[in-house]
Protein backbone atom coordinates (compact mmCIF):
# COMPACT_ATOMS: atom_id res chain seq x y z
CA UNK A 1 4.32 -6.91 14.36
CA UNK A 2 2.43 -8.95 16.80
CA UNK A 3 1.11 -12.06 14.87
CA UNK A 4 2.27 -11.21 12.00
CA UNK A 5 5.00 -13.13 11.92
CA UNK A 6 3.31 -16.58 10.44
CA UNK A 7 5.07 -17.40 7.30
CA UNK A 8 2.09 -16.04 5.13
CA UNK A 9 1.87 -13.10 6.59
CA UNK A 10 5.48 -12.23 6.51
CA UNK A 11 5.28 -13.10 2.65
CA UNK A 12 2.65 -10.95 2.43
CA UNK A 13 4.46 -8.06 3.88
CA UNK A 14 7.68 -9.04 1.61
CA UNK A 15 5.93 -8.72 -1.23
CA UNK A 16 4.52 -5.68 -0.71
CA UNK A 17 7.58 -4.39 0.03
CA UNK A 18 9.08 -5.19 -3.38
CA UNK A 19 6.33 -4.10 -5.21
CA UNK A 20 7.37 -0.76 -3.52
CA UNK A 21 10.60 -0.62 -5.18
CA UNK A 22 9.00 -1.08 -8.34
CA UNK A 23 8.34 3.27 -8.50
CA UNK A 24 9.49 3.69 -11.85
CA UNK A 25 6.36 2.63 -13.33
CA UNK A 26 4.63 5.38 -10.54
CA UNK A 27 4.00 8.37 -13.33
CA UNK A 28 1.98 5.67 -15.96
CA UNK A 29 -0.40 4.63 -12.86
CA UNK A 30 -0.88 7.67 -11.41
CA UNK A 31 -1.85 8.99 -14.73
CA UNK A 32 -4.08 6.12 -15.56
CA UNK A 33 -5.61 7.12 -12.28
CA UNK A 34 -6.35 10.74 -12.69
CA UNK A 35 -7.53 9.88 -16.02
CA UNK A 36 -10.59 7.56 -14.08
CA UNK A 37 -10.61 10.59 -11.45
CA UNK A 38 -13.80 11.97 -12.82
CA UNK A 39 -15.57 8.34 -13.59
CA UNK A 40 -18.04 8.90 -11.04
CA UNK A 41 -16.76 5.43 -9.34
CA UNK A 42 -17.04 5.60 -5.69
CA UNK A 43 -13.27 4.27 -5.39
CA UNK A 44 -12.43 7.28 -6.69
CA UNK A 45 -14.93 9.75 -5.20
CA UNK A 46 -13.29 10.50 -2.05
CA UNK A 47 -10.61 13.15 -1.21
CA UNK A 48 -7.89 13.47 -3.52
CA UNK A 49 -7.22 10.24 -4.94
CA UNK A 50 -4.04 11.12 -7.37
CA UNK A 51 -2.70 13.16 -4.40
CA UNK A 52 -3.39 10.13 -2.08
CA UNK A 53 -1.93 7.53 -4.81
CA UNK A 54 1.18 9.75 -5.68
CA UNK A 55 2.00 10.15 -1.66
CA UNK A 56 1.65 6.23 -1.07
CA UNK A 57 4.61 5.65 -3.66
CA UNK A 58 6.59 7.91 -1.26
CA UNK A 59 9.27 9.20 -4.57
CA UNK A 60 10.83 11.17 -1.68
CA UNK A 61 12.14 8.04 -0.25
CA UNK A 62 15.27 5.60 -2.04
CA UNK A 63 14.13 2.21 -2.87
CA UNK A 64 15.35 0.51 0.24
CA UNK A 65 13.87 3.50 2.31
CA UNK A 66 10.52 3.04 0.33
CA UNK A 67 10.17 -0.72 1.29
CA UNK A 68 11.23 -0.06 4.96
CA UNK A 69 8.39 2.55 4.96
CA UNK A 70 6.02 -0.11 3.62
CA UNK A 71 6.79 -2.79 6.11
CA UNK A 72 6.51 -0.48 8.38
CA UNK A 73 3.34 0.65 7.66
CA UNK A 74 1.88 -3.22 7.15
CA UNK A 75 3.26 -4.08 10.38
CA UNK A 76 0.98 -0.99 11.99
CA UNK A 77 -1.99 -1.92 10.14
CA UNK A 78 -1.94 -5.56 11.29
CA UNK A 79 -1.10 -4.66 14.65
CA UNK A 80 -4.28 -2.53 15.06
CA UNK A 81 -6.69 -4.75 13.19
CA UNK A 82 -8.04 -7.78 15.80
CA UNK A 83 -8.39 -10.86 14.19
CA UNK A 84 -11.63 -12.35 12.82
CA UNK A 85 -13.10 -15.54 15.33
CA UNK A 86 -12.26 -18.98 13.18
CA UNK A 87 -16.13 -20.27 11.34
CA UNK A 88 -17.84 -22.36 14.17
């Protein structure tokens, strides 16, 4: 993790991280999901997007496995996004 390791960003990340321990709820969101599948919204028009939701909670994984993955996978992200130039 490059810069990411200001204060708010490693909150950020922590956070996350918890929230990914929190799987047991995983079956009553993914089903809210695929029941807004067909909606027509374009959030949900591309792909697969209970296949894509139900592979992001990673239920393969234990809890502390799960929020290693998610770190992890923020630190990647912020590593390949560049930074936006401060307002002038």
């Amino acid at each position: 993790m490059a810069k990411a390791g200001a204060h708010g960003a490693r909150t950020r990340r922590d956070i996350v991280a918890r929230a990914a321990q929190a799987r047991g709820v995983a079956g009553g969101i993914i089903a809210t999901v695929a029941l807004m599948a067909d909606s027509g919204l374009p959030c949900y028009g591309r792909g697969a997007p209970v296949d894509n939701l139900r592979g992001r909670f990673r239920l393969d994984l234990s809890d502390a496995q799960a929020a290693a993955f998610m770190r992890a996978t923020i630190d990647d992200a912020y590593d390949k996004v560049a930074p936006c130039p401060p307002p002038a």
